[in-house]
PDB file of N, CA and C in Angstrom:
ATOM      1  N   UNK A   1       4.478 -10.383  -3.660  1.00  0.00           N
ATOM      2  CA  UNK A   1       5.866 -10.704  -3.311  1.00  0.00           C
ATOM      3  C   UNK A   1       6.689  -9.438  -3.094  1.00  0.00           C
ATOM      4  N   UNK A   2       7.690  -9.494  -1.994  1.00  0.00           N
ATOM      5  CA  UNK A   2       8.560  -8.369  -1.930  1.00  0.00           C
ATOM      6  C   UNK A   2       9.963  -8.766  -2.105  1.00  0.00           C
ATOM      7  N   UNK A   3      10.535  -8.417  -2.418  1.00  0.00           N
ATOM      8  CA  UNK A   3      10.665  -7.279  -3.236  1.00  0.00           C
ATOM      9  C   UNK A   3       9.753  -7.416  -4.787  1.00  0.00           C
ATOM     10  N   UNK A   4       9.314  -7.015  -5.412  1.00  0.00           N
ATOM     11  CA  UNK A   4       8.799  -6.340  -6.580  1.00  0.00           C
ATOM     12  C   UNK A   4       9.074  -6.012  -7.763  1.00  0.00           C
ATOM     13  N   UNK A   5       8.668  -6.409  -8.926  1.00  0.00           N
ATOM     14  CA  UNK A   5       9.203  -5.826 -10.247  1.00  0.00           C
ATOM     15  C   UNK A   5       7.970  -4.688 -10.500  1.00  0.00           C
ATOM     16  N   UNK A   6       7.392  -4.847 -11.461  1.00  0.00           N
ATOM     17  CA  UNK A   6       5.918  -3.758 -12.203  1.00  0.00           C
ATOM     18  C   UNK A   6       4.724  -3.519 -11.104  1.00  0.00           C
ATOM     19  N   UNK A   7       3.957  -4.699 -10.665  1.00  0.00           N
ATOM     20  CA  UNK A   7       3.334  -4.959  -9.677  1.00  0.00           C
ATOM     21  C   UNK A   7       3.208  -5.475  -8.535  1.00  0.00           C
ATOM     22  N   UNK A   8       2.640  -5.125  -7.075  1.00  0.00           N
ATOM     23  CA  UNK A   8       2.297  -5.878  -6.301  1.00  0.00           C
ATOM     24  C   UNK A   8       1.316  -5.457  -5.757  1.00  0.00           C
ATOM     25  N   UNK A   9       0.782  -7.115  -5.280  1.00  0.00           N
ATOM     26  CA  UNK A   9      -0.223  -7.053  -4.290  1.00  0.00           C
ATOM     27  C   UNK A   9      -0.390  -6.885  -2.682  1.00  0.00           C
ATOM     28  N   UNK A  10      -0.849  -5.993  -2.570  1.00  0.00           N
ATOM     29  CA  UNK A  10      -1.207  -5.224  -1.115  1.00  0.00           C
ATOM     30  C   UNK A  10      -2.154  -6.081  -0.342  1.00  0.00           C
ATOM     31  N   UNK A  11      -1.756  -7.019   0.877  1.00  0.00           N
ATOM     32  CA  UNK A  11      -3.294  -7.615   1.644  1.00  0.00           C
ATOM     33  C   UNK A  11      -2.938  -7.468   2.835  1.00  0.00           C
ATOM     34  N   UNK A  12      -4.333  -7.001   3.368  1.00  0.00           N
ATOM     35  CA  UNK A  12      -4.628  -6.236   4.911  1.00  0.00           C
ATOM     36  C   UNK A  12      -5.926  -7.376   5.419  1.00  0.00           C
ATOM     37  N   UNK A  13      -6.378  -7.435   6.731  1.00  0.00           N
ATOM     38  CA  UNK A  13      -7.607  -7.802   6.985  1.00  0.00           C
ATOM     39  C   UNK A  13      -8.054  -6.863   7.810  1.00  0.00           C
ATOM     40  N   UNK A  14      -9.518  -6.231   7.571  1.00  0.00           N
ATOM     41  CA  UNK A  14      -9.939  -5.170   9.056  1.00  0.00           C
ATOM     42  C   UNK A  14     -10.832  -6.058   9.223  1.00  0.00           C
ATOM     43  N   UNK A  15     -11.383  -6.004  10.823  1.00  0.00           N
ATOM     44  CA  UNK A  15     -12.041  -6.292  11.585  1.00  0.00           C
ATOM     45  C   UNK A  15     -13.309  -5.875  11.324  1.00  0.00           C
ATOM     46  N   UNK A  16     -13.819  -4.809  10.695  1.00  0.00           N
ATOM     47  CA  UNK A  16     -14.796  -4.431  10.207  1.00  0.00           C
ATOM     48  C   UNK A  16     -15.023  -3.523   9.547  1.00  0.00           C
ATOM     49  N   UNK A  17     -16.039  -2.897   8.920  1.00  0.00           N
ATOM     50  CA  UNK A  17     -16.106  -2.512   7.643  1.00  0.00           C
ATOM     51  C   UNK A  17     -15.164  -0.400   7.633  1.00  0.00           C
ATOM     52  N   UNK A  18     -14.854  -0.862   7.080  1.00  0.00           N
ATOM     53  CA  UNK A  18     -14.210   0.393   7.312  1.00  0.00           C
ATOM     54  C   UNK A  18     -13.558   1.221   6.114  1.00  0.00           C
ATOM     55  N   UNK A  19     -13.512   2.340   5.990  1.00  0.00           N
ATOM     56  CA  UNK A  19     -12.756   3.263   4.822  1.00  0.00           C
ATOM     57  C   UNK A  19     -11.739   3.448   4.816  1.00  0.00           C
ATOM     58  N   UNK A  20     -11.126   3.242   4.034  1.00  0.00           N
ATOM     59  CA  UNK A  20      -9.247   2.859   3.909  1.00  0.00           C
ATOM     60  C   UNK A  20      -8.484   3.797   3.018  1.00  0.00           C
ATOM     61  N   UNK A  21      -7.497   4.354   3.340  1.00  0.00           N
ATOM     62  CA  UNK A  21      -6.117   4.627   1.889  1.00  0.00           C
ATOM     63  C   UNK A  21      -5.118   3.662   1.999  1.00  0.00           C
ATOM     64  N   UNK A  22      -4.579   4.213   1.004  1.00  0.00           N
ATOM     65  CA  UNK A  22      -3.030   3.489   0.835  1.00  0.00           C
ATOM     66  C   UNK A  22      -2.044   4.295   0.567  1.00  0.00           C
ATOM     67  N   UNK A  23      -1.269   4.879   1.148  1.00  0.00           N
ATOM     68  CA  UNK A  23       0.090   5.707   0.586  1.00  0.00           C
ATOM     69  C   UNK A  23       1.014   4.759   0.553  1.00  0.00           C
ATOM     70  N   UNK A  24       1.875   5.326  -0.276  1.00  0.00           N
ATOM     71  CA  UNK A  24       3.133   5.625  -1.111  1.00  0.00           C
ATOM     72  C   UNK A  24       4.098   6.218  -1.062  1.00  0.00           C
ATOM     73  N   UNK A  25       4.844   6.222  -0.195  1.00  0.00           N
ATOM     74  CA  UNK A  25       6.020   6.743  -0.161  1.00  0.00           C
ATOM     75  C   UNK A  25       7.559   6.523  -0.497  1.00  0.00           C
ATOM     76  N   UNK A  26       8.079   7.388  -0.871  1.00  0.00           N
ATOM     77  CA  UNK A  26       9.519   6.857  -1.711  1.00  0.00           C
ATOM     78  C   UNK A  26      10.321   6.795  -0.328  1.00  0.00           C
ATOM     79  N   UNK A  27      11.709   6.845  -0.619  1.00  0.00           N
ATOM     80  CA  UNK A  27      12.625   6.755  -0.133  1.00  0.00           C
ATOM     81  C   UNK A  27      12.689   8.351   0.894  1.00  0.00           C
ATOM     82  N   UNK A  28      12.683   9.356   0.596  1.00  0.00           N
ATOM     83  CA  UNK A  28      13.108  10.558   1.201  1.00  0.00           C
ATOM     84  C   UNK A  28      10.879  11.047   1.594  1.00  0.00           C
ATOM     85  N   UNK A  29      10.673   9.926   1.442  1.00  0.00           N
ATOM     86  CA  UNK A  29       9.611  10.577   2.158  1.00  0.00           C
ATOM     87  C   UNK A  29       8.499  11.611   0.920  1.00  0.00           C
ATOM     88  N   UNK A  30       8.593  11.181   0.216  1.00  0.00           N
ATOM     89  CA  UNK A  30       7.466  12.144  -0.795  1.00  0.00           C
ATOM     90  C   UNK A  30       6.501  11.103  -1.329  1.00  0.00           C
ATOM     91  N   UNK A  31       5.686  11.491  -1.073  1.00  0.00           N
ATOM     92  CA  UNK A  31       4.064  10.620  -1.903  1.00  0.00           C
ATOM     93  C   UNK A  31       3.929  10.520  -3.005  1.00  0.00           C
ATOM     94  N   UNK A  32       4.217   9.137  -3.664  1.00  0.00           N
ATOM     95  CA  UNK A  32       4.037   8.653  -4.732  1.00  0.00           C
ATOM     96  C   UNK A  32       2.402   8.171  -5.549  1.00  0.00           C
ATOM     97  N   UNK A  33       2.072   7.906  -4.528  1.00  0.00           N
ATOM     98  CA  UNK A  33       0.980   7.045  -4.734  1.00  0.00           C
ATOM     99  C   UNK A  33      -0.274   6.564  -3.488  1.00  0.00           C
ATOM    100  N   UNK A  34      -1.565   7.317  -4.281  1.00  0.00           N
ATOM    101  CA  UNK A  34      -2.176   7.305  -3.190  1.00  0.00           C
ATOM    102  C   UNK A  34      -3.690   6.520  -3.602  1.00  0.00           C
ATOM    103  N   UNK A  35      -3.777   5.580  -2.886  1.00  0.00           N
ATOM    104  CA  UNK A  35      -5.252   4.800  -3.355  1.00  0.00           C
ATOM    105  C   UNK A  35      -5.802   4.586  -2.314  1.00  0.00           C
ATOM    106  N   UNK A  36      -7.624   4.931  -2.632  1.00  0.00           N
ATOM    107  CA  UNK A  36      -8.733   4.685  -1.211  1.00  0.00           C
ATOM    108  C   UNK A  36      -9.387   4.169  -2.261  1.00  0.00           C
ATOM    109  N   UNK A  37      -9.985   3.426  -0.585  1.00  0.00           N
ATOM    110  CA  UNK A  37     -11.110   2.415  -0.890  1.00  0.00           C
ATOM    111  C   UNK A  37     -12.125   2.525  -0.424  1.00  0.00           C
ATOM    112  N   UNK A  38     -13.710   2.393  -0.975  1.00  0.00           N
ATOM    113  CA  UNK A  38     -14.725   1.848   0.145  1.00  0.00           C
ATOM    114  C   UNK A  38     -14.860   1.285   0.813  1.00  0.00           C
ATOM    115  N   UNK A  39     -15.253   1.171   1.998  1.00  0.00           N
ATOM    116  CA  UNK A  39     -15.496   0.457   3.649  1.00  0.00           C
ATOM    117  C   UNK A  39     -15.309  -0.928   2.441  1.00  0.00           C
ATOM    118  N   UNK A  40     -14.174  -1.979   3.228  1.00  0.00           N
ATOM    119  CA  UNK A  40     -13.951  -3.181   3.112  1.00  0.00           C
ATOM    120  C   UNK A  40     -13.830  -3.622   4.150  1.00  0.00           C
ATOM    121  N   UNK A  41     -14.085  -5.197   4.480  1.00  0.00           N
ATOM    122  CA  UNK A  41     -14.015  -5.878   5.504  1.00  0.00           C
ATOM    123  C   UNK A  41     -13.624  -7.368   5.463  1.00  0.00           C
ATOM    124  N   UNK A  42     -12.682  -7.844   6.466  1.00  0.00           N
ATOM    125  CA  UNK A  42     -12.169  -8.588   6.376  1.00  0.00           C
ATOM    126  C   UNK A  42     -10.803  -8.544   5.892  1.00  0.00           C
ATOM    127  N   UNK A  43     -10.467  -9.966   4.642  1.00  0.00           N
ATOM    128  CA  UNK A  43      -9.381  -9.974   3.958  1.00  0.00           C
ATOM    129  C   UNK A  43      -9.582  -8.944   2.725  1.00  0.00           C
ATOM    130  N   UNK A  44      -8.776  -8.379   2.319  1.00  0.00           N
ATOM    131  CA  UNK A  44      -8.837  -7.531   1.232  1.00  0.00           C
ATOM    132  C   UNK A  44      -7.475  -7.059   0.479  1.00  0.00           C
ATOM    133  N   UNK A  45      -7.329  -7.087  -0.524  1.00  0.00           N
ATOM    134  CA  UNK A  45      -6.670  -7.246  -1.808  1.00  0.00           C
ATOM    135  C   UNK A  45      -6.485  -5.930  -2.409  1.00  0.00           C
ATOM    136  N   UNK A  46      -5.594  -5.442  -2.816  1.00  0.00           N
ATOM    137  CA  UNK A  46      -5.189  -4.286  -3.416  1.00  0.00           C
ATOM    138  C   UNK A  46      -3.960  -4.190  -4.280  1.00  0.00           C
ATOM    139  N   UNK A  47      -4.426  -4.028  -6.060  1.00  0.00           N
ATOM    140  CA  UNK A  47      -3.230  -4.662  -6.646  1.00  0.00           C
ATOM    141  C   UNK A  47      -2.594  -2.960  -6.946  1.00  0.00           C
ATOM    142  N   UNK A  48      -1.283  -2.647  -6.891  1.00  0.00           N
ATOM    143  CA  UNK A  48      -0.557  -1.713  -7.216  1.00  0.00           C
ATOM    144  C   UNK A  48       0.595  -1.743  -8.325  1.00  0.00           C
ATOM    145  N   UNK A  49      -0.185  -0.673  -9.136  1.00  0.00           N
ATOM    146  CA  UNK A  49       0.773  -0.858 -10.885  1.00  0.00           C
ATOM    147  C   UNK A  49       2.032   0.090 -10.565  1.00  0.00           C
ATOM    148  N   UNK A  50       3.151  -0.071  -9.977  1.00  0.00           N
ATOM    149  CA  UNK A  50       4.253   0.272  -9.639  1.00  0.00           C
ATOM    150  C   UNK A  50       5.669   0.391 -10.960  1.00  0.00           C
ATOM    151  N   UNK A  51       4.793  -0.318 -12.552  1.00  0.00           N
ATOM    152  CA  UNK A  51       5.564  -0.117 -13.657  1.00  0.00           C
ATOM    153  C   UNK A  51       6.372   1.353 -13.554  1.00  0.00           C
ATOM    154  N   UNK A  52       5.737   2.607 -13.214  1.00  0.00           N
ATOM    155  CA  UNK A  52       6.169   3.401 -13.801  1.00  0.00           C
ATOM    156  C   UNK A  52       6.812   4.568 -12.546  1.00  0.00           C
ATOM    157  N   UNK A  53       7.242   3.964 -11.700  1.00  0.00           N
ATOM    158  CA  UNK A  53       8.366   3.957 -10.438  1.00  0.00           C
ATOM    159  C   UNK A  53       9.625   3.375 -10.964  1.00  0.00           C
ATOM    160  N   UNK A  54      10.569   4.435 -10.422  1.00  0.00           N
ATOM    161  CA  UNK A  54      11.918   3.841 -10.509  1.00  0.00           C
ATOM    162  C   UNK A  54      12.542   2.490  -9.428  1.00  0.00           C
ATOM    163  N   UNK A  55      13.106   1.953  -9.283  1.00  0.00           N
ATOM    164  CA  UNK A  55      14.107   0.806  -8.710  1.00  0.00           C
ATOM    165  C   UNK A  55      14.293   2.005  -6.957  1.00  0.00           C
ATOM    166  N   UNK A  56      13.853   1.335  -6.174  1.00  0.00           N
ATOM    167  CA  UNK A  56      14.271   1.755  -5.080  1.00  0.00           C
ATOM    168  C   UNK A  56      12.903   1.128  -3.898  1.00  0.00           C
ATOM    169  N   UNK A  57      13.605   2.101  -2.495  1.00  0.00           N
ATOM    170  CA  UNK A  57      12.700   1.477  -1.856  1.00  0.00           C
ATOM    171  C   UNK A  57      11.584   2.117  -1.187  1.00  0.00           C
ATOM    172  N   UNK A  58      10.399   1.739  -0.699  1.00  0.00           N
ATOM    173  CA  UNK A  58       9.101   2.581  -0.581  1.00  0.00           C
ATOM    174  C   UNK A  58       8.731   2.232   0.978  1.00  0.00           C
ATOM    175  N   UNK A  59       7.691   2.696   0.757  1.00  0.00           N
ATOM    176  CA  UNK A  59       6.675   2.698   2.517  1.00  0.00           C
ATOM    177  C   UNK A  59       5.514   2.671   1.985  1.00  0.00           C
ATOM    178  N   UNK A  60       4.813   1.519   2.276  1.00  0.00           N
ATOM    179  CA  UNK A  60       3.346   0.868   2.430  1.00  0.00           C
ATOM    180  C   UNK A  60       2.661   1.626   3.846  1.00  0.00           C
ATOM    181  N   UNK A  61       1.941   2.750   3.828  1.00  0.00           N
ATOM    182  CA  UNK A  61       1.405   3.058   4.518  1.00  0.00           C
ATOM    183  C   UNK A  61       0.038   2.589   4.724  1.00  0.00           C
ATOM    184  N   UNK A  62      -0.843   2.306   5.574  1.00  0.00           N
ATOM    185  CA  UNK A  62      -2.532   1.474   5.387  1.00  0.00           C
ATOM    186  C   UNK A  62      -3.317   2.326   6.774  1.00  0.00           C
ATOM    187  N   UNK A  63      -3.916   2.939   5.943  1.00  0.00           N
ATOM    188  CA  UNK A  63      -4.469   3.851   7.547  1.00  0.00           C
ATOM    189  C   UNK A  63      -6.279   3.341   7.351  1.00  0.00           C
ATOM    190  N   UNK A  64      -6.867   2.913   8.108  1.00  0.00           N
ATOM    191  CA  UNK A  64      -8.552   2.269   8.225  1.00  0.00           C
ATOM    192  C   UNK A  64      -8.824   2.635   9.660  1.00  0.00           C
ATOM    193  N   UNK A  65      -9.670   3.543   9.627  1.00  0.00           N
ATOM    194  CA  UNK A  65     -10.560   4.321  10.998  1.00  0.00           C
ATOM    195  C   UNK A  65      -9.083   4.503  11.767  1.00  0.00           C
ATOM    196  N   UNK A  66      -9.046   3.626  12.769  1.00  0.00           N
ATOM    197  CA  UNK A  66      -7.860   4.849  14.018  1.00  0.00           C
ATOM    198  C   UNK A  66      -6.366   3.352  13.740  1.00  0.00           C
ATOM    199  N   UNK A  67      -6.636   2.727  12.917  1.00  0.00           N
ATOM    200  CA  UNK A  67      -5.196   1.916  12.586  1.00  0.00           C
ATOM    201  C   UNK A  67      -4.367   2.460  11.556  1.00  0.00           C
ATOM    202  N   UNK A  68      -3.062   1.982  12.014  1.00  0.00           N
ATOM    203  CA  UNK A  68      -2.145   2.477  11.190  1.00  0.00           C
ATOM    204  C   UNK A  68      -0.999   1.466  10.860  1.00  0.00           C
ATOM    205  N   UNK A  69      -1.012   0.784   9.369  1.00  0.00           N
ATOM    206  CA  UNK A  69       0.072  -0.020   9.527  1.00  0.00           C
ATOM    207  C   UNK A  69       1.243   0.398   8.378  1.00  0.00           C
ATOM    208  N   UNK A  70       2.506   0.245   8.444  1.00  0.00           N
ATOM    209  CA  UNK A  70       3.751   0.889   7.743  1.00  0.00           C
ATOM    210  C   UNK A  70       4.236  -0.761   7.350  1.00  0.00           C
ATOM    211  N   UNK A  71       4.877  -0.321   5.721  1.00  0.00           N
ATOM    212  CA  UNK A  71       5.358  -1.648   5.485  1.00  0.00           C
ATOM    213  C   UNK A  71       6.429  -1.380   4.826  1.00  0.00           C
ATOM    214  N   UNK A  72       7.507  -1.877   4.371  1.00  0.00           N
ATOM    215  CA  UNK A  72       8.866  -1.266   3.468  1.00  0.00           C
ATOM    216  C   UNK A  72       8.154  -2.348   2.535  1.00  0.00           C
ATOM    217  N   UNK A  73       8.713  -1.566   1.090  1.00  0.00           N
ATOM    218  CA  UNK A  73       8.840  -2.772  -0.058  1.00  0.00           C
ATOM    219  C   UNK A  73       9.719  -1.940  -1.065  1.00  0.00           C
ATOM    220  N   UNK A  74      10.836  -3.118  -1.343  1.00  0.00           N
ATOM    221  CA  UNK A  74      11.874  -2.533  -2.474  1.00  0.00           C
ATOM    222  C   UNK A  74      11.706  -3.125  -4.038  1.00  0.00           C
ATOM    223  N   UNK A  75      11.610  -2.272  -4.993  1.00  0.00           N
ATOM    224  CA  UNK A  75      11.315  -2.342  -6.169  1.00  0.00           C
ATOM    225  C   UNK A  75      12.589  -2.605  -6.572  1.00  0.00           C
ATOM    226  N   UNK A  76      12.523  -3.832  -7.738  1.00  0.00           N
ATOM    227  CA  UNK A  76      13.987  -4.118  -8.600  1.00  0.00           C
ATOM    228  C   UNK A  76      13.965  -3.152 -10.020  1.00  0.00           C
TER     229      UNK A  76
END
């Protein structure tokens, strides 16, 4: 759910199997938080412990082989 309290869940689908990150970015652009994955495929699930982030708002970055997707999510 977005907006967000402690946690949320991150879901992407790739087309095929592929090696993934996840950034994190705050508000002014500095990297909070950075998680990779092994080649996943399909639907895929990624839970993010965001407890220990302050109240504001972020950028869901999802980069897998040559895609790139950007997401806002605001923390209460």
């Amino acid at each position: 759910p977005n907006p967000f309290t402690n946690t949320i869940t991150i879901e992407f689908e790739l087309k095929n199997p592929e090696k993934m990150n996840i950034t994190i970015y705050n508000h002014l652009g500095e990297k909070v938080e950075t998680i990779e994955e092994d080649p996943v495929y399909r639907n895929h699930q990624v839970n993010l412990d965001a407890g220990d982030l302050p109240a504001g708002v972020y950028f869901c970055v999802i980069r897998a082989n040559r895609e790139i997707q950007t997401m806002k999510m605001i923390k209460l």
